[in-house]
Protein backbone atom coordinates (compact mmCIF):
# COMPACT_ATOMS: atom_id res chain seq x y z
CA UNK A 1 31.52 -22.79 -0.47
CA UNK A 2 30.46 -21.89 2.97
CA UNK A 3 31.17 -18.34 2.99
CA UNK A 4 29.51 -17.55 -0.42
CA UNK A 5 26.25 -20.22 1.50
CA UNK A 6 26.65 -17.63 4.43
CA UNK A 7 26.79 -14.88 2.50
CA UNK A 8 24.13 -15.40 -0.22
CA UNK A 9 22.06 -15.99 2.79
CA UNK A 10 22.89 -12.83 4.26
CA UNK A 11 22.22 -10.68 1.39
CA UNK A 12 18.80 -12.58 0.44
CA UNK A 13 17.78 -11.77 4.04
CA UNK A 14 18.83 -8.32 3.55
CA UNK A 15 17.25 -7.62 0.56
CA UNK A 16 13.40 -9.27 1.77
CA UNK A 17 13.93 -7.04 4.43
CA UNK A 18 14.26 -3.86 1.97
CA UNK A 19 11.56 -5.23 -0.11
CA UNK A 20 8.24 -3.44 -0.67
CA UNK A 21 5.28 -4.67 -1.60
CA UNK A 22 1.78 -3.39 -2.60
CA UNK A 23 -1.58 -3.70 -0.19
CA UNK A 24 -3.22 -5.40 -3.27
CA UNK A 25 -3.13 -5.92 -6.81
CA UNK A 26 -5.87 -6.37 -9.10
CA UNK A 27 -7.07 -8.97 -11.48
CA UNK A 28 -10.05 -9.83 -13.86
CA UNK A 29 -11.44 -7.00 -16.28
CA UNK A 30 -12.34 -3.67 -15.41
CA UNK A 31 -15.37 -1.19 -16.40
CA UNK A 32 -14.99 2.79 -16.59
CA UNK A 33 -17.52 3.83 -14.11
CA UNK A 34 -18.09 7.52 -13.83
CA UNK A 35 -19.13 9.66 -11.46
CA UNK A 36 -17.80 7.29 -8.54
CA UNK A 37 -17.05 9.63 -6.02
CA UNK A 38 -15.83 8.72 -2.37
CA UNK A 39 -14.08 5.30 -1.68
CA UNK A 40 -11.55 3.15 -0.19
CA UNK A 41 -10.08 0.11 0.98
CA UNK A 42 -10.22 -0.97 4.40
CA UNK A 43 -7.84 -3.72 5.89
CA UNK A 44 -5.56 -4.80 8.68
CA UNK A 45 -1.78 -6.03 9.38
CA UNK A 46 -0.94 -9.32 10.37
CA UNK A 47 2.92 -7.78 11.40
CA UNK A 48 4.13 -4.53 11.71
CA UNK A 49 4.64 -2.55 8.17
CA UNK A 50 6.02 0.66 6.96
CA UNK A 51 3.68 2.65 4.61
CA UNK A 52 5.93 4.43 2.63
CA UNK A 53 3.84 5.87 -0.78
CA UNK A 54 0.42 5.92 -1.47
CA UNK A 55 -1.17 5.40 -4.92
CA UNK A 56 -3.89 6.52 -6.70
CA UNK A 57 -5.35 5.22 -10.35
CA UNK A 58 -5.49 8.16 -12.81
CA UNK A 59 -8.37 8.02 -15.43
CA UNK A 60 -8.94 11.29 -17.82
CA UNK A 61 -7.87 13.45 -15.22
CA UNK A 62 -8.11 16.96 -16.25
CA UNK A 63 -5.71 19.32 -15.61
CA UNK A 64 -7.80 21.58 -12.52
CA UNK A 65 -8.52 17.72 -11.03
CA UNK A 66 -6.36 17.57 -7.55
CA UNK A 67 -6.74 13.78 -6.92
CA UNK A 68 -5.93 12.58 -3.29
CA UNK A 69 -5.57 9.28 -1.15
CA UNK A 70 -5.70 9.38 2.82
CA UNK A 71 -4.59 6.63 5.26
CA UNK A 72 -6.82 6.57 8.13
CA UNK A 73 -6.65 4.83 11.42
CA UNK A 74 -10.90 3.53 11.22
CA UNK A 75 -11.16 2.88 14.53
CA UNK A 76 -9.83 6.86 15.92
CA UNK A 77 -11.14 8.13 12.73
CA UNK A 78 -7.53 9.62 12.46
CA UNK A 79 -5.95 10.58 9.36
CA UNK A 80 -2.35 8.97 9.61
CA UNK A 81 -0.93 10.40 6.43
CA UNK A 82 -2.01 11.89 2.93
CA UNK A 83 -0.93 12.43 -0.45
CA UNK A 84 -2.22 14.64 -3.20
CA UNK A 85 -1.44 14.97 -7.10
CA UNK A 86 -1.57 17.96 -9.22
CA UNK A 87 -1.14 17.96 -12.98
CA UNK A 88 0.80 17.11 -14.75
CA UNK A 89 1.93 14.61 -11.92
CA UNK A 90 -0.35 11.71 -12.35
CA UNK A 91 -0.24 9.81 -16.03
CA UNK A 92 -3.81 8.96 -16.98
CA UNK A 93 -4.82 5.12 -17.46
CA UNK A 94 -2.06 3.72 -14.84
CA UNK A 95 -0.88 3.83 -11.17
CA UNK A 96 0.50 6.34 -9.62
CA UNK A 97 2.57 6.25 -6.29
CA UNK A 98 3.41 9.30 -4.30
CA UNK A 99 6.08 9.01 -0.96
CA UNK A 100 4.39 10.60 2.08
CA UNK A 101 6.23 13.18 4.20
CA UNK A 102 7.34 10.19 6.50
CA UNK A 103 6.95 6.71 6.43
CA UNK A 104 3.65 5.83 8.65
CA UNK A 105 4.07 2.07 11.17
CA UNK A 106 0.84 0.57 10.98
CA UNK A 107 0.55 -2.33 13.63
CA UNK A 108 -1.51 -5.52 14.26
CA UNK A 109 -5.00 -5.18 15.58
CA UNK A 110 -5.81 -2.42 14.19
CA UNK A 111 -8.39 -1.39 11.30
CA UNK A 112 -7.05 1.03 8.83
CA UNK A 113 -8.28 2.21 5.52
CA UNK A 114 -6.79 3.61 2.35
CA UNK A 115 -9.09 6.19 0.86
CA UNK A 116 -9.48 8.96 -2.25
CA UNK A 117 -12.30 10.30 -4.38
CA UNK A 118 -12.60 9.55 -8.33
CA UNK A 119 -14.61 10.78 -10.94
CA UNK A 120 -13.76 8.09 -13.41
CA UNK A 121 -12.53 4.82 -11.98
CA UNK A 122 -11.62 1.34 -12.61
CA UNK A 123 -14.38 -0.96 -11.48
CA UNK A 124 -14.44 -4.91 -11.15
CA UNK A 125 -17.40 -7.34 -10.58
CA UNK A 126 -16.00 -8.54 -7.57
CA UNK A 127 -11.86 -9.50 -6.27
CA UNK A 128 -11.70 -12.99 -7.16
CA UNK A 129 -8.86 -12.38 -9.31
CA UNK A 130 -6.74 -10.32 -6.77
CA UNK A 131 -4.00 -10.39 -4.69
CA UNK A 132 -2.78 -9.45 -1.79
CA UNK A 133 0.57 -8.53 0.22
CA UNK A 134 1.80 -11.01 2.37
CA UNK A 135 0.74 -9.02 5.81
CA UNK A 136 -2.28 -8.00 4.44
CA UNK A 137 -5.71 -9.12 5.82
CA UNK A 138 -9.14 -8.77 5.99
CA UNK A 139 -9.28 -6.47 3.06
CA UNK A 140 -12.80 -4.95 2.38
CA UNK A 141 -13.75 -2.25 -0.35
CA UNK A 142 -16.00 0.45 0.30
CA UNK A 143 -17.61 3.23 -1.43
CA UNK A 144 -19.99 6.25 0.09
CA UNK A 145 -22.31 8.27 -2.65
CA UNK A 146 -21.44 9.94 -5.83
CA UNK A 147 -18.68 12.16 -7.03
CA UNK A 148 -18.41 15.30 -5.06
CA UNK A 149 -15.41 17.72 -5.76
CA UNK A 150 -11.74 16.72 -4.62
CA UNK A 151 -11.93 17.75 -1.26
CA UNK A 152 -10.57 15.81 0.79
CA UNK A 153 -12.89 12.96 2.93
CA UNK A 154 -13.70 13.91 6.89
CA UNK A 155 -14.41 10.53 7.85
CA UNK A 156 -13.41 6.44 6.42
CA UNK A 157 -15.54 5.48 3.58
CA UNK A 158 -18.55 3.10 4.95
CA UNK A 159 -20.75 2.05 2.14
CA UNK A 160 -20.51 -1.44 0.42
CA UNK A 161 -20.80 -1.40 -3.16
CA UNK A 162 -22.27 -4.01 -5.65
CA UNK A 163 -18.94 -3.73 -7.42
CA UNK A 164 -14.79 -3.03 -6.76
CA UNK A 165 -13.17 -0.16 -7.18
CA UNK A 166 -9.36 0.43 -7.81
CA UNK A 167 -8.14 3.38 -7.46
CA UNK A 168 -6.08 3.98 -4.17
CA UNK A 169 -3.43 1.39 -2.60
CA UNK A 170 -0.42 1.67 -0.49
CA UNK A 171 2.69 0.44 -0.78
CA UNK A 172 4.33 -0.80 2.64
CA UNK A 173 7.43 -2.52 3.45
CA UNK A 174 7.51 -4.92 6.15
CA UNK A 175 8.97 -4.26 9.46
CA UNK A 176 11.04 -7.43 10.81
CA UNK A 177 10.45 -8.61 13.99
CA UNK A 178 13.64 -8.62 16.58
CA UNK A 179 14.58 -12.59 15.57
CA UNK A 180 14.76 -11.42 12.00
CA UNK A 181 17.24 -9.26 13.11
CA UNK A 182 19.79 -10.87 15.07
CA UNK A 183 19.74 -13.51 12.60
CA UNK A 184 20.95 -11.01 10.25
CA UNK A 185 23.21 -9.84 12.19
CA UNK A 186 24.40 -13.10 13.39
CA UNK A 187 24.77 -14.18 9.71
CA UNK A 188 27.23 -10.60 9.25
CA UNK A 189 29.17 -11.30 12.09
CA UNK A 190 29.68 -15.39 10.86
CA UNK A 191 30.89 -14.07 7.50
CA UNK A 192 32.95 -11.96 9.21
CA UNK A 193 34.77 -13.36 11.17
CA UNK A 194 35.20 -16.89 7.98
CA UNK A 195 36.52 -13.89 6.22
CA UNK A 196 39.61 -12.94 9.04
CA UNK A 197 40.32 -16.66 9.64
CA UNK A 198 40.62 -16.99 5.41
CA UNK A 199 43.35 -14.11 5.40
C-alpha cells in the first residue's frame, strides 16, 4: 500500500510537471467582427513557464491569407518567437496551435504580449466569462487600427478596445521550481529503494 501511495504520488507529480496549459480560454458569446486588424494579448508570469506553441483563431481564411502570432518581450520591444500559417494549415472556425522553433522561458516581472493580425475575428463584450492558466496574470487585450495586410507587427499592440478579441494565445508549460524537483526525485529514489528491500 505504501509503495503504490509513493508511487501514485510520484507519477501525479510527474505528469503536472509535463502538463501544458493555455494563457487563456474564452467564455460568453462571440460576434464576427471584420476588418479587425492588429491585436494582442498582453500579460505576465507569476513563475517561470515554457512557451512551447502559439495559436491563432482561423475565421474564413482564404487560401493567399498568411496568418501570424508573435511573442514579444513589451518592455525591450523584442520579438521572442513567431509562428506563421499557410493554407491549408489552419482549419477555419477553430484554434489552431503551431510549435515554435524552440521552446521560449518567459520569467516573472516581466510584461510580455501575444500578438497577430485578423481580418475576421472572434469578438466578446468583455472577459467575464474567461479563464486563465494558473501562472497567468495581469492579462490585458489590446487592439491598434484596422486590418492592414499580414505583415507581420513592428511593435506590441497598444490600443484598448471597447470589446475582446480572440484570436492568438499561447500555450506554456510550467517550469518547476528546484523544491519541485528534489521532491520528485526524492519520491524516485524512496520507491526505489521499497522496491530492493521487497525483492
Amino acid at each position: 500500500m505504501k509503495k503504490m501511495t509513493l508511487l501514485t504520488a510520484v507519477l501525479t507529480l510527474s505528469a503536472s510537471i509535463a502538463s501544458a496549459d493555455l494563457m487563456y480560454s474564452e467564455g460568453g458569446t462571440a460576434t464576427e467582427t471584420s476588418g479587425y486588424g492588429d491585436s494582442g494579448v498582453s500579460f505576465q508570469v507569476t513563475q517561470d513557464i515554457s512557451v512551447t506553441h502559439l495559436g491563432f483563431y482561423a475565421l474564413s481564411l482564404g487560401g493567399a491569407d498568411v496568418p501570424y502570432a508573435q511573442l514579444w518581450n513589451v518592455d525591450t520591444n523584442t520579438v521572442l518567437g513567431s509562428v506563421s500559417w499557410t493554407q491549408p494549415e489552419t482549419t477555419n472556425d477553430d484554434w489552431n496551435y503551431k510549435a515554435l522553433s524552440s521552446a521560449v522561458t518567459l520569467t516573472t516581472g516581466v510584461n510580455y504580449q501575444v500578438q497577430g493580425m485578423a481580418w475576421w475575428v472572434p469578438t466578446y463584450a468583455d472577459a467575464s466569462g474567461f479563464s486563465y492558466g494558473a501562472d497567468i496574470t495581469g492579462v490585458s487585450f489590446k487592439h491598434n487600427g484596422g486590418f492592414a495586410g499580414w505583415t507581420p507587427a513592428a511593435s506590441p499592440s497598444t490600443g484598448t478596445p471597447g470589446e475582446i478579441a480572440t484570436m492568438v494565445n499561447l500555450q506554456y508549460n510550467a517550469i518547476p521550481e528546484p523544491s519541485t524537483w528534489i521532491m520528485m526525485f526524492s519520491g524516485m529514489g524512496l520507491l526505489l529503494v521499497t522496491l530492493r528491500r521487497r525483492k
